[in-house]
Structures are given as C-alpha cells and as structure tokens.
C-alpha atoms as a PDB file:
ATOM      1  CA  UNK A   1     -21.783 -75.933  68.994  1.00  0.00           C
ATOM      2  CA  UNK A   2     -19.129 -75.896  71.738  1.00  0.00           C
ATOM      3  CA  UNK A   3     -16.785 -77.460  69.331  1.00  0.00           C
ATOM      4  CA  UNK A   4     -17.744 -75.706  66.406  1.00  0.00           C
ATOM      5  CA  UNK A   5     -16.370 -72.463  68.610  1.00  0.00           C
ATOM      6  CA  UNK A   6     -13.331 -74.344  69.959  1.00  0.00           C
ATOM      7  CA  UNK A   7     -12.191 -74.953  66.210  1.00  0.00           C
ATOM      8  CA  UNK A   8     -12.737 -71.091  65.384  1.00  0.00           C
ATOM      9  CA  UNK A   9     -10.708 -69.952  68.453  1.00  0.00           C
ATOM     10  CA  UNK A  10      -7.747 -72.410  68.147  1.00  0.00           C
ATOM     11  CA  UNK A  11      -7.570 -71.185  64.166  1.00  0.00           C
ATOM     12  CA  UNK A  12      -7.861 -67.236  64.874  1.00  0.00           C
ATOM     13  CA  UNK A  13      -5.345 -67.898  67.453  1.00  0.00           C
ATOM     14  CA  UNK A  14      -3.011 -69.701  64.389  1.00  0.00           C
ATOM     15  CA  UNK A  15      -3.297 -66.779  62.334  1.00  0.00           C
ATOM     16  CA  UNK A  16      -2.413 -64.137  65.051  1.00  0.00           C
ATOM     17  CA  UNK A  17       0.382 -66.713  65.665  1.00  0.00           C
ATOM     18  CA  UNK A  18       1.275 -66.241  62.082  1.00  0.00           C
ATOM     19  CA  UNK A  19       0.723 -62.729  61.889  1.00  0.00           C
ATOM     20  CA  UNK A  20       3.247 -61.858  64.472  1.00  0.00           C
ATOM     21  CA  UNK A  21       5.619 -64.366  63.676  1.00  0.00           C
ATOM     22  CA  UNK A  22       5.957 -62.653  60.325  1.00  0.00           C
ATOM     23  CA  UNK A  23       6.070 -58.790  61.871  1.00  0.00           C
ATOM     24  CA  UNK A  24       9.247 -60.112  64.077  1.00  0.00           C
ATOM     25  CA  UNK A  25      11.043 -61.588  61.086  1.00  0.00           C
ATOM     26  CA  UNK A  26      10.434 -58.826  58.578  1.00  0.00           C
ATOM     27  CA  UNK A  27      11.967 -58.823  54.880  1.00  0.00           C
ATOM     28  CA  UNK A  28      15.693 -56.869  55.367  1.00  0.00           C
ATOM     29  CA  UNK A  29      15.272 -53.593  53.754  1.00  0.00           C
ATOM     30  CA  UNK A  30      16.226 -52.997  50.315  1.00  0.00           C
ATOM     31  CA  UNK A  31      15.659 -56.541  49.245  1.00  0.00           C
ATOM     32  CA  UNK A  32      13.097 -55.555  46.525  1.00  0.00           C
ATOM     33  CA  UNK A  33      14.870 -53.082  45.319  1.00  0.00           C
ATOM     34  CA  UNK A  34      18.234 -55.108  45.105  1.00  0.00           C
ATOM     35  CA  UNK A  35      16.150 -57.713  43.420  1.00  0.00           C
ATOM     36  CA  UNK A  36      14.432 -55.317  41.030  1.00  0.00           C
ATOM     37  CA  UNK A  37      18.121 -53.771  40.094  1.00  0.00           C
ATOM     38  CA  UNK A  38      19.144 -57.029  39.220  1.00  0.00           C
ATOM     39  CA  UNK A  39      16.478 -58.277  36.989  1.00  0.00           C
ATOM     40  CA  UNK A  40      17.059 -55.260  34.914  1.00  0.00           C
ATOM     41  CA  UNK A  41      20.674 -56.277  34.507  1.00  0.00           C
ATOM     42  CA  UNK A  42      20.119 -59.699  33.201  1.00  0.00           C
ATOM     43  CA  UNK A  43      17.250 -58.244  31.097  1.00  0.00           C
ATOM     44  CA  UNK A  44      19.379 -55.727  29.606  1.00  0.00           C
ATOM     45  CA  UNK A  45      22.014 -58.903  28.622  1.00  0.00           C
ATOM     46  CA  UNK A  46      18.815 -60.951  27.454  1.00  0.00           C
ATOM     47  CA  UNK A  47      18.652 -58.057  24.576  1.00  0.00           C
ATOM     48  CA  UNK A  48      21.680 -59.078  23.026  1.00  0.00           C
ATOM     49  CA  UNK A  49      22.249 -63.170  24.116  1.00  0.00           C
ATOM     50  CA  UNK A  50      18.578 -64.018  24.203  1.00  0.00           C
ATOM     51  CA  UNK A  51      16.443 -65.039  27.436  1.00  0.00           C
ATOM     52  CA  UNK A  52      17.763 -66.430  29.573  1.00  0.00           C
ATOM     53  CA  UNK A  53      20.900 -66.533  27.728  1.00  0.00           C
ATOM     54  CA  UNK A  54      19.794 -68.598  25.476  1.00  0.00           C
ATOM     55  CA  UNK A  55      20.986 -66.635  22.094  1.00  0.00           C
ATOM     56  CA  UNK A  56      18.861 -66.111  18.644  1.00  0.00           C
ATOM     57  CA  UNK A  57      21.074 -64.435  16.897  1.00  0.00           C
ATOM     58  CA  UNK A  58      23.994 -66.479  14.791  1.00  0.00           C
ATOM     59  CA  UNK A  59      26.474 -63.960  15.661  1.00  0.00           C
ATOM     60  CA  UNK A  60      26.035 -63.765  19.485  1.00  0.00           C
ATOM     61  CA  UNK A  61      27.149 -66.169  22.074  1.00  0.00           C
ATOM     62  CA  UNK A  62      24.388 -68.194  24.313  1.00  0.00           C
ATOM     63  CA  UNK A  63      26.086 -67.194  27.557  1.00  0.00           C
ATOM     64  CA  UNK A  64      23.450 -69.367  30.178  1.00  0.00           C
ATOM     65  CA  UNK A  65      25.352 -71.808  31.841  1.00  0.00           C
ATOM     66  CA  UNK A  66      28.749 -70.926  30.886  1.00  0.00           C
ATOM     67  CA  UNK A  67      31.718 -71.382  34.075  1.00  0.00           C
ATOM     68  CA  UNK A  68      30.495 -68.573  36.108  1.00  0.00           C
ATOM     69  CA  UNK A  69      34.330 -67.568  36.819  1.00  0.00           C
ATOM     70  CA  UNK A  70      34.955 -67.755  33.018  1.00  0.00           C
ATOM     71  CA  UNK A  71      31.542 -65.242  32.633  1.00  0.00           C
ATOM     72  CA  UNK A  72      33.339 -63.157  35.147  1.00  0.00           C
ATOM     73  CA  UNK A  73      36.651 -63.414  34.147  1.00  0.00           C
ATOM     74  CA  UNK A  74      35.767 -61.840  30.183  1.00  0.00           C
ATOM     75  CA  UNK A  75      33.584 -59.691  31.633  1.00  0.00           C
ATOM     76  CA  UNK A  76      36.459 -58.008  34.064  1.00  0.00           C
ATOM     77  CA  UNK A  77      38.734 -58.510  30.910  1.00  0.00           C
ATOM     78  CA  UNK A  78      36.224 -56.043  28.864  1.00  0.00           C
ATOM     79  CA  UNK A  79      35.343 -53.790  31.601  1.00  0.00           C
ATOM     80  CA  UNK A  80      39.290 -53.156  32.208  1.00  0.00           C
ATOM     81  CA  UNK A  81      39.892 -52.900  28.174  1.00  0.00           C
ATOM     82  CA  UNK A  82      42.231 -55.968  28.537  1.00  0.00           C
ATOM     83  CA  UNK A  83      39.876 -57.772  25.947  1.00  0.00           C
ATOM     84  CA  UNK A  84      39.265 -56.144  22.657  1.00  0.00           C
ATOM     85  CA  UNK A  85      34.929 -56.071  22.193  1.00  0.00           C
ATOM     86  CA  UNK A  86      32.713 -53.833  20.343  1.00  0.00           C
ATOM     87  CA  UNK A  87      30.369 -53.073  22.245  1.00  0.00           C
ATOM     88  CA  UNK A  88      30.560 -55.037  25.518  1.00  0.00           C
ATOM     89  CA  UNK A  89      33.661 -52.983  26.746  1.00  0.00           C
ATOM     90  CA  UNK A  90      31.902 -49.803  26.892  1.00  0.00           C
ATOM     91  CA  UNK A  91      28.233 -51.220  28.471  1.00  0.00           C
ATOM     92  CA  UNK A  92      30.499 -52.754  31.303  1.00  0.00           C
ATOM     93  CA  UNK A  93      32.271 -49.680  32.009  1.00  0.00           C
ATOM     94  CA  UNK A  94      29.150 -48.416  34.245  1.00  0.00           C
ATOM     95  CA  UNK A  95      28.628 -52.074  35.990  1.00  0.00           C
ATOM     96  CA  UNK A  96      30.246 -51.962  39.615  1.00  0.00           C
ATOM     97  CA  UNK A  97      32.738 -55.284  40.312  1.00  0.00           C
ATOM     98  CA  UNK A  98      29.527 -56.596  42.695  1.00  0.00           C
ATOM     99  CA  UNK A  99      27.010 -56.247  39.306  1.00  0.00           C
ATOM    100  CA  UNK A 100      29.549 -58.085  37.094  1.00  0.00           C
ATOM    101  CA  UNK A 101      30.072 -61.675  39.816  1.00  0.00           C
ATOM    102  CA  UNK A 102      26.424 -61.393  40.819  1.00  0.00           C
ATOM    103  CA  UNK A 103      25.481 -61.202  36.437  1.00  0.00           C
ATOM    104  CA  UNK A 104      28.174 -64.331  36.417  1.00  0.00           C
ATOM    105  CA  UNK A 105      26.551 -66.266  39.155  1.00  0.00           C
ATOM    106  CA  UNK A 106      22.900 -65.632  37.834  1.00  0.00           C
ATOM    107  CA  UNK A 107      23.956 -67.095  34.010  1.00  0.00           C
ATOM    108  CA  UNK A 108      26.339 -69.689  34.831  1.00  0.00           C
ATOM    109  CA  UNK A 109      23.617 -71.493  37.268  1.00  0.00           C
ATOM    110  CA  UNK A 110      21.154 -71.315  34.201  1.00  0.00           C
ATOM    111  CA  UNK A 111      20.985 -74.775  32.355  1.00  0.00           C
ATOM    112  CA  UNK A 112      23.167 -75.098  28.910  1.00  0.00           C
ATOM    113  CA  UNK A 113      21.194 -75.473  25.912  1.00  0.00           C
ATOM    114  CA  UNK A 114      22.567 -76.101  22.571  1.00  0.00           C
ATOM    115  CA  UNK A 115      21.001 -73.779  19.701  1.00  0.00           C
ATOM    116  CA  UNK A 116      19.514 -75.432  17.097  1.00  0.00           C
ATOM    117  CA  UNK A 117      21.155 -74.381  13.309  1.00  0.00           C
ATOM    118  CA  UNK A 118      21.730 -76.199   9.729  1.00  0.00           C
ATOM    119  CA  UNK A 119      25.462 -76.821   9.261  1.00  0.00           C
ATOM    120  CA  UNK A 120      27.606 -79.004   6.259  1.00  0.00           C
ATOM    121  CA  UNK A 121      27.849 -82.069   7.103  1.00  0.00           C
ATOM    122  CA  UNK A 122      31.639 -82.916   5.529  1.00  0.00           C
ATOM    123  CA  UNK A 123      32.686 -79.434   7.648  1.00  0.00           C
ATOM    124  CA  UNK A 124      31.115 -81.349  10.478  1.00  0.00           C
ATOM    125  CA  UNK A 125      32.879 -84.457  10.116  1.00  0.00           C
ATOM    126  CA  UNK A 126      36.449 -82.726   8.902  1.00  0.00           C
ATOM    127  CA  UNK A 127      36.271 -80.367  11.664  1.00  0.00           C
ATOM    128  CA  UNK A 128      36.824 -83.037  14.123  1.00  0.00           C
ATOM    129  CA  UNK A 129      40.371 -83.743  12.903  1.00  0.00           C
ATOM    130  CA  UNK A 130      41.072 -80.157  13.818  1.00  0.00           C
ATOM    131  CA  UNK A 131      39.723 -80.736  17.093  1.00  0.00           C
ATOM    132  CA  UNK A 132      42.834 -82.403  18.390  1.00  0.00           C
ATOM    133  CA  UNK A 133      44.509 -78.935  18.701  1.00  0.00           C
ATOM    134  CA  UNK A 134      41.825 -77.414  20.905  1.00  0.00           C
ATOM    135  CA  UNK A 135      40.627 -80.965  23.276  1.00  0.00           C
ATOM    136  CA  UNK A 136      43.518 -80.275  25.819  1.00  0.00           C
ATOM    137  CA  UNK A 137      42.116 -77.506  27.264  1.00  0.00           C
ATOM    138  CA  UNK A 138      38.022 -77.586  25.643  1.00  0.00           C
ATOM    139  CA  UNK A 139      37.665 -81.578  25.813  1.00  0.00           C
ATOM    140  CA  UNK A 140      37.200 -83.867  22.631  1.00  0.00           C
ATOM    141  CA  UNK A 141      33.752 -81.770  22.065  1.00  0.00           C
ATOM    142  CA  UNK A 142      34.439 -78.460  23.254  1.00  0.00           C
ATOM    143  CA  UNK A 143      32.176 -79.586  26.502  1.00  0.00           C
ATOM    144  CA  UNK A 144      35.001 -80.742  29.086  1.00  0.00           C
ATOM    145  CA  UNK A 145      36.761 -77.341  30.135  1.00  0.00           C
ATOM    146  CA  UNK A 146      39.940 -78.100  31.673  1.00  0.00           C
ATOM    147  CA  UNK A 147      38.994 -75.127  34.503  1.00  0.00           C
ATOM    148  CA  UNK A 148      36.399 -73.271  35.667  1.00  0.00           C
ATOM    149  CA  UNK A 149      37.714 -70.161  33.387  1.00  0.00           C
ATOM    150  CA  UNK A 150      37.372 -71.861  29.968  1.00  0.00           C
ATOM    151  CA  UNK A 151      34.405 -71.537  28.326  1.00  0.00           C
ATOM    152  CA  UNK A 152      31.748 -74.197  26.950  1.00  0.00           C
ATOM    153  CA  UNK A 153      31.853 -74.630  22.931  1.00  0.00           C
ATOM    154  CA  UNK A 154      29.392 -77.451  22.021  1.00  0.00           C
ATOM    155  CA  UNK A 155      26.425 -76.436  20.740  1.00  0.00           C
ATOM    156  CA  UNK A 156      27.663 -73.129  19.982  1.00  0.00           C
ATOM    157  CA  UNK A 157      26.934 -70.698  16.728  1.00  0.00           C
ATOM    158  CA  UNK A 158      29.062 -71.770  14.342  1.00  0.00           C
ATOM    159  CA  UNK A 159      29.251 -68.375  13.127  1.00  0.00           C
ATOM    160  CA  UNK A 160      30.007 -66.571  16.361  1.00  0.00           C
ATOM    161  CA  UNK A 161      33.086 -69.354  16.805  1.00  0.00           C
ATOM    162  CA  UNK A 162      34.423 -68.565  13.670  1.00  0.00           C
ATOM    163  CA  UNK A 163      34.049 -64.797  14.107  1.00  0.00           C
ATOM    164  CA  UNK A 164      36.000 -65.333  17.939  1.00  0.00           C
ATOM    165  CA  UNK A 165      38.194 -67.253  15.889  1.00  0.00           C
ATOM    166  CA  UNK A 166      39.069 -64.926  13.235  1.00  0.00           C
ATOM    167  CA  UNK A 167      39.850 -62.570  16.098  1.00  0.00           C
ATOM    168  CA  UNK A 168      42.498 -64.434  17.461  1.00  0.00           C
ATOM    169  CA  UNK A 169      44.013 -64.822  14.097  1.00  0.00           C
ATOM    170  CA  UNK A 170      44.605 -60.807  13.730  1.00  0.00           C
ATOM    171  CA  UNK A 171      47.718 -59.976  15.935  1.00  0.00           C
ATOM    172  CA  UNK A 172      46.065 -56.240  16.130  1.00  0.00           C
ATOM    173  CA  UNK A 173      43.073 -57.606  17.861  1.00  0.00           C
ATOM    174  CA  UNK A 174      43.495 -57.394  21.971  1.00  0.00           C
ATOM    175  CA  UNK A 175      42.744 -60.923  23.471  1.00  0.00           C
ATOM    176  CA  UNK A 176      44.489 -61.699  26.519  1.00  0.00           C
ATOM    177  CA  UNK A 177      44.917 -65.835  25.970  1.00  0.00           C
ATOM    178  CA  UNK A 178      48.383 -66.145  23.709  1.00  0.00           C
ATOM    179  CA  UNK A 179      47.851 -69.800  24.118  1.00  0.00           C
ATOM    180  CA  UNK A 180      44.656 -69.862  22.233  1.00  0.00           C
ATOM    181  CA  UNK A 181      46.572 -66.944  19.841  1.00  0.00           C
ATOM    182  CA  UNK A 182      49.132 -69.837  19.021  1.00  0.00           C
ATOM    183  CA  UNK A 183      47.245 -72.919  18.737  1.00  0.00           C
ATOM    184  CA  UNK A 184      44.716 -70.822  15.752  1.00  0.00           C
ATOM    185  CA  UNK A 185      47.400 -69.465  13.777  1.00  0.00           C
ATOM    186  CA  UNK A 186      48.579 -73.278  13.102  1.00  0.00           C
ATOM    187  CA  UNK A 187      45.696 -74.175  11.687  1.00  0.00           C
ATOM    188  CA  UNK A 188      44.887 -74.926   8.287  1.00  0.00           C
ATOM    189  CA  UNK A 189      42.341 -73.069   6.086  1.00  0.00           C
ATOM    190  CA  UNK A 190      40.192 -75.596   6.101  1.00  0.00           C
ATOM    191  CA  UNK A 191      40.170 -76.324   9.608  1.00  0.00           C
ATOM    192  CA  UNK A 192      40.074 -72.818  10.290  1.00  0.00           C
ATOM    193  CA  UNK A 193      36.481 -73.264   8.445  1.00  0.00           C
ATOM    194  CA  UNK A 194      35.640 -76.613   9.918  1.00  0.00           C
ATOM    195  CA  UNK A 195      36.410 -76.611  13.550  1.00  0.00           C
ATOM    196  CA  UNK A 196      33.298 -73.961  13.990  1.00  0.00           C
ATOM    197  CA  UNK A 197      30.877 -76.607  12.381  1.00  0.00           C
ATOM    198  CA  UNK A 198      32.048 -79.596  14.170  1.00  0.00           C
ATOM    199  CA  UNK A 199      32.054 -77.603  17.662  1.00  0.00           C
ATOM    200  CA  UNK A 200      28.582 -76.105  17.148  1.00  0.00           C
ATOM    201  CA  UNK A 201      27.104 -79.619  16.045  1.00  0.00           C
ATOM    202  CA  UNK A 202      28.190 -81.105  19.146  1.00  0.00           C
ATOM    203  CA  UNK A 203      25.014 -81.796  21.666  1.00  0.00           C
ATOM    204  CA  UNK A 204      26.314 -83.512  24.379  1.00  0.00           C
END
C-alpha cells in the first residue's frame, strides 16, 4: 500500500513538474497566427502548381523543390514587372518581400518529383542533340544547375518548357536572362520542338 502511494505522489509531482515547466516556456505570441498566414499562402500557390507543388496541369510548372533563390529570384522578377507573366505579376504585387523568401524556402525544401506524361519517343531521343546548347548552365539533363538561381528542368511538362521557350523566342516578351534569349533563337525548328520532350523525359 505504502508503495502503491509513493508511486502516485512521485507521478503527480511529474506532472506539476511538467505543468509548470510548460507555463514558463510559453509558445511566443503570434506563432499560430504566423503559421496559419502562411499555410494559406502556399495553399493559394497549390491552386495553380498542384500540392505541394507538385503540378497537374501540362501548362504549369511543378515548382516543389526548385533552388529556393531561383523561386525567389522570378518571383521578385514578377512582383517588380522585370519578368513578363500573366497572371503571377499581378497576385505578387500584394505579397510583402518577407511572404515571397519565406514561399521560396517552404517549396524549394519540398522533394522534386518528376510528373508523369506520354511524350514521342524520336523527339525524345533528337532532343538530346539540342541539349548541348543548354548543359552549360542546366547540366546534360536539365538536373545539374550551374547556381543556386537556375532552375531544375528534368522531369518537367513538356508543354510548359516549350511555352517558356516560345517566350524567349519573341523579342516583345520581357524576360530578364539575354543569355537564355540568345542561346533559343539559334536553335533549329526541330530542336526548338524536341528539346521540351527530351528535358521532360529526363527522371534522374
């Protein structure tokens, strides 16, 4: 019996220890509602490039583990008008500098997963001649940036690439990079049509 109360004292005196352990260290105010901000950010993104990041549609980017200073980099570059978009330009516009590196952060430490889609097979294998104009800077696959502001492209839409593409090929379209301007202008049609199948087949 006497040990029976012993074990009942020593563990209410545990949880008062707990208790008041936890009332001197209390969550910092404004935590929650930081936290709950946030989540409605990225949920707001996960509209348009899927959850997570992780894009559905053929014509929008996956943007989940993408270089988290190339995610903020475009992101200032649309915000500022610097980089022609649509749509992404004028959702930024009300996102403070602080929403735009923490969004950054939050994708780029999500894992990269290549989407799953039917591509030609000969654009596949052709496309990887006209790979040797990009690998300096995107790797032989499009999976070795050169920095930490150049973007991932294996495993990519196909369709979104070429449609980025096409953009850089219209001198009245706003893109900052004149080096990526350059190096798609010199290519062929049918490289122009190829690379995007050979980068978005690419897994690894």
């Amino acid at each position: 019996m006497r040990n029976k109360l012993l074990y009942v004292l020593i563990a209410a005196g545990s949880l008062l220890c707990g208790a008041a352990l936890a009332s001197d260290n209390p969550a910092p105010k404004g935590v929650d509602k930081a936290k709950e901000k946030f989540n409605g950010l990225a949920e707001t993104c996960n509209n348009c490039h899927g959850v997570d990041g992780v894009s559905a549609g053929q014509s929008m980017p996956s943007i989940a583990g993408q270089p988290e200073n190339y995610l903020k980099m475009v992101m200032t570059e649309w915000k500022s008008g610097e980089r022609f978009s649509t749509t992404m330009g004028r959702l930024l516009k009300g996102y403070s500098d602080e929403e735009i590196a923490g969004l950054a952060k939050y994708y780029a430490a999500k894992p990269w997963v290549p989407v799953a889609q039917e591509l030609n097979a000969k654009q596949v294998k052709n496309g990887g001649f006209a790979m040797e104009r990009c690998s300096k800077c995107h790797g032989d696959t499009g999976s070795e940036p050169d920095d930490d502001e150049t973007p991932y492209l294996h495993g990519q839409w196909a369709k979104f690439l070429a449609l980025e593409m096409e953009k850089y090929r219209d001198p009245a379209v706003n893109l900052p990079h004149e080096k990526m301007r350059k190096n798609i202008t010199k290519l062929e049609e049918d490289e122009f049509t190829d690379l995007p199948a050979f980068l978005a087949a690419q897994k690894k």
